[in-house]
N, C-alpha and C. Protein backbone atom coordinates (compact mmCIF):
# COMPACT_ATOMS: atom_id res chain seq x y z
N UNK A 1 38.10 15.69 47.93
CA UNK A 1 39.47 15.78 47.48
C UNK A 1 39.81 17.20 47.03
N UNK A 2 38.84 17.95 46.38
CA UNK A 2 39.25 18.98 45.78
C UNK A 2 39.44 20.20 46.87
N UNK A 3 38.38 19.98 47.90
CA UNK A 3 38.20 21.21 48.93
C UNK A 3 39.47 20.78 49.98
N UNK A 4 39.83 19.21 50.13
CA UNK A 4 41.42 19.11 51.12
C UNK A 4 42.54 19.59 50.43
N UNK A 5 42.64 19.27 48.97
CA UNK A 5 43.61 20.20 48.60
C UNK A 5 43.53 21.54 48.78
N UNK A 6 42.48 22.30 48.22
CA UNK A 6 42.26 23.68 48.29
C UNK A 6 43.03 23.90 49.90
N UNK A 7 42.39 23.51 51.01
CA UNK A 7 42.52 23.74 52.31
C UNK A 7 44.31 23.21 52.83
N UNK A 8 44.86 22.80 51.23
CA UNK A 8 45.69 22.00 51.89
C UNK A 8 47.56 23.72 51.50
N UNK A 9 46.72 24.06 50.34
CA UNK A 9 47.70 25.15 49.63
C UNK A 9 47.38 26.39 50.79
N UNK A 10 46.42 26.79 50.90
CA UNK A 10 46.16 27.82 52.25
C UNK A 10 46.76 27.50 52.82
N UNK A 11 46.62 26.61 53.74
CA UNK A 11 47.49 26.29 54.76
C UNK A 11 49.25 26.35 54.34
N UNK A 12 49.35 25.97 53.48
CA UNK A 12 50.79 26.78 53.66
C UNK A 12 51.24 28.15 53.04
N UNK A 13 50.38 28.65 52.19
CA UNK A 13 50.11 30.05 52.22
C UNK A 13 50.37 30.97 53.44
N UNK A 14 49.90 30.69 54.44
CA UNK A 14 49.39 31.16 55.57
C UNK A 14 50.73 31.14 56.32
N UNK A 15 51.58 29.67 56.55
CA UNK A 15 52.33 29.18 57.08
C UNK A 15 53.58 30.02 56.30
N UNK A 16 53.79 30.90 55.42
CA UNK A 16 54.52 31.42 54.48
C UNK A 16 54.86 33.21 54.88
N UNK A 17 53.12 33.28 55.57
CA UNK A 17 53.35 34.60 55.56
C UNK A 17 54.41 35.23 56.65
N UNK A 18 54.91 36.44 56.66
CA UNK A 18 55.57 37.23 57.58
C UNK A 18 54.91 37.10 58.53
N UNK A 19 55.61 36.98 60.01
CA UNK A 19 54.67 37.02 61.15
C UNK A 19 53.92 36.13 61.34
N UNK A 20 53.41 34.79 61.11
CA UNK A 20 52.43 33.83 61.30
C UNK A 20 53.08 32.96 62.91
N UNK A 21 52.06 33.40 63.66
CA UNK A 21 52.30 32.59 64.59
C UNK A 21 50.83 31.61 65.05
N UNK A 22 51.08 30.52 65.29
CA UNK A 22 50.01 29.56 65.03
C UNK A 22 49.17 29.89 66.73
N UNK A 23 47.88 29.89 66.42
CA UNK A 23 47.55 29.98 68.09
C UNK A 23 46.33 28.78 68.21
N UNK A 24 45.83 28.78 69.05
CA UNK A 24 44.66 27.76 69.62
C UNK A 24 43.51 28.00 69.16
N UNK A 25 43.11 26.95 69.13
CA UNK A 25 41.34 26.81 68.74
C UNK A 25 42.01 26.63 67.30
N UNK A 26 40.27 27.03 66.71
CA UNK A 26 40.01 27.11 65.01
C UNK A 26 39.78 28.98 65.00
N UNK A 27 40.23 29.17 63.48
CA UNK A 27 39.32 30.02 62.80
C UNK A 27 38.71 30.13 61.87
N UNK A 28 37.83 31.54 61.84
CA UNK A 28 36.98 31.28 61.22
C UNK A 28 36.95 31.52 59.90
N UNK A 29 36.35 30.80 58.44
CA UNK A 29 37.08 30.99 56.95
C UNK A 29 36.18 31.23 56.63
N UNK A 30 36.13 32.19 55.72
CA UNK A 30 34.64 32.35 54.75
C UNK A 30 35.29 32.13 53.47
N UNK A 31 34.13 31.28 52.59
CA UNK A 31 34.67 30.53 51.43
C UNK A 31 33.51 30.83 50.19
N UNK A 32 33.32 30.98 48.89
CA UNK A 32 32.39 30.70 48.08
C UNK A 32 33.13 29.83 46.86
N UNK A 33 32.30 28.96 46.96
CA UNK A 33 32.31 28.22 45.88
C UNK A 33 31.64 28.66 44.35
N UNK A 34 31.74 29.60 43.60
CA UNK A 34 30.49 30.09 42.49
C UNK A 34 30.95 29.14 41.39
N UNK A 35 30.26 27.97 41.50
CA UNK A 35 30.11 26.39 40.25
C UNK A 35 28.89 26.37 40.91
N UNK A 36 27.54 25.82 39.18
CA UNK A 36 26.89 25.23 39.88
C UNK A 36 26.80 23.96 40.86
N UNK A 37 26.59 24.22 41.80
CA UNK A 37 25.65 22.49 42.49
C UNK A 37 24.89 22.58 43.06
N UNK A 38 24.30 20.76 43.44
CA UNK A 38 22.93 20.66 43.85
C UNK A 38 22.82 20.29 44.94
N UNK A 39 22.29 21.16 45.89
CA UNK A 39 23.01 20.65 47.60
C UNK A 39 22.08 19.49 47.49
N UNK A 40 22.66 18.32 48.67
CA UNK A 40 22.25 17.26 48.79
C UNK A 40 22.18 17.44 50.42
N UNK A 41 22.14 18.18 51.17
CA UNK A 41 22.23 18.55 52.56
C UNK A 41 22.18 19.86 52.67
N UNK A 42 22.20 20.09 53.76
CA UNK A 42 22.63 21.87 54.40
C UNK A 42 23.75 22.19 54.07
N UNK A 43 24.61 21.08 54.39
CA UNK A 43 26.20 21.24 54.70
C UNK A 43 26.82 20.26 53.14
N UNK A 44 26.27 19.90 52.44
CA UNK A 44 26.60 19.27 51.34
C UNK A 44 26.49 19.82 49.46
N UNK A 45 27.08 18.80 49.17
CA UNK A 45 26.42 19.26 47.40
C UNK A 45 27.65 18.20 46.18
N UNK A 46 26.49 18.64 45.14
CA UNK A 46 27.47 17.49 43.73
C UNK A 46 27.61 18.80 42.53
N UNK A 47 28.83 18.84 42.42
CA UNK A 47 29.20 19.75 41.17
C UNK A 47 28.23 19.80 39.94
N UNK A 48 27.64 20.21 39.75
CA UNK A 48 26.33 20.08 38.39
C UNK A 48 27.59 19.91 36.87
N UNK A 49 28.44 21.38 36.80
CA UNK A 49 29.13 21.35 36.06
C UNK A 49 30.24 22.44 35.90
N UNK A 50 31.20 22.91 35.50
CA UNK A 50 32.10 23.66 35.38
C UNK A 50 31.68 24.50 34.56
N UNK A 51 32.36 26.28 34.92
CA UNK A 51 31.62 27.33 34.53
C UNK A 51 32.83 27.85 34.38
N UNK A 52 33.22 29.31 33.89
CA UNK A 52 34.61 29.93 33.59
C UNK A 52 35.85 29.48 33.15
N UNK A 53 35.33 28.35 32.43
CA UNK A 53 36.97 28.11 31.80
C UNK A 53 37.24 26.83 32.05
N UNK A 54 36.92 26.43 33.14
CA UNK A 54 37.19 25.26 34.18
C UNK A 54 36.64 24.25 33.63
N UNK A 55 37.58 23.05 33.63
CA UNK A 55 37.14 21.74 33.24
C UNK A 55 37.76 20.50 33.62
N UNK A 56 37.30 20.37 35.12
CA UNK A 56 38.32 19.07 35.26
C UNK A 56 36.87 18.07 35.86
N UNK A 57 36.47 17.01 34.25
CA UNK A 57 35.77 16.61 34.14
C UNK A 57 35.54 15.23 35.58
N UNK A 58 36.53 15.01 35.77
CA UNK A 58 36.65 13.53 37.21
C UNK A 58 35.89 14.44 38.23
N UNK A 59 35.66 15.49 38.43
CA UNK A 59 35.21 15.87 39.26
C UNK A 59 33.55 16.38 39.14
N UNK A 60 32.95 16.56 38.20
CA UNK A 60 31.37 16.77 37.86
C UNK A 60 30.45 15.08 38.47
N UNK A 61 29.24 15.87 39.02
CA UNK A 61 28.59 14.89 39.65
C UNK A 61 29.33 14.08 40.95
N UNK A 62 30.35 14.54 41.31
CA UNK A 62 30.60 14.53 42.39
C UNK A 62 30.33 15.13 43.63
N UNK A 63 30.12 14.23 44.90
CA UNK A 63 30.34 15.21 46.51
C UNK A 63 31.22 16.18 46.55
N UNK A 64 31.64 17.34 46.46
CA UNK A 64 32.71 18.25 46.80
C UNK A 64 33.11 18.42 48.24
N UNK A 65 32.28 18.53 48.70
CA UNK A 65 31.77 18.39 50.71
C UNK A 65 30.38 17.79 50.71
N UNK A 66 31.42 17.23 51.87
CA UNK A 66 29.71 16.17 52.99
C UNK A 66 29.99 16.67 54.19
N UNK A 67 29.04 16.26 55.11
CA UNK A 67 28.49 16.56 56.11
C UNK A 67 29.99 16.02 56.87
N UNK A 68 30.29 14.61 56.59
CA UNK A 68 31.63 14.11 57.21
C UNK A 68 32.96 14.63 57.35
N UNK A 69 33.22 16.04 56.26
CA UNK A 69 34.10 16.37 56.01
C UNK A 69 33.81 17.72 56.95
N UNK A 70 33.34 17.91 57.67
CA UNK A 70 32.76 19.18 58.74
C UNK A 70 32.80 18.60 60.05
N UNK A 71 32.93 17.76 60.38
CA UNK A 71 32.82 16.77 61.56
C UNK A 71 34.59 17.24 62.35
């Protein structure tokens, strides 16, 4: 939930800027997440806990991304 929203404000960020014309395929995003977590996969992980300020407790010990959400 947290990373479709995130992906959901970019996207119209993007859709905002001067000049955006949409083209084919995908590209490519480089992202860091710096919260701890504990990957549970390659492509996975559960929020350990909130660091800098941040505290939106519904979300600790949660999946942030799975493997399904890369598919």
């Amino acid at each position: 939930a947290l990373f479709d929203y995130l992906a959901s404000i970019l996207k119209q960020f993007v859709e905002k800027e001067e000049g955006y014309q949409p083209s084919p395929g995908t590209k490519a995003l480089g992202f860091t997440f710096s919260f701890p977590m504990k990957q549970t996969s390659v492509s996975s992980g559960v929020l350990v806990k909130w660091t800098k300020g941040f505290a939106i407790h519904d979300m600790v010990s949660v999946c942030l991304i799975s493997d399904d959400k890369l598919k």
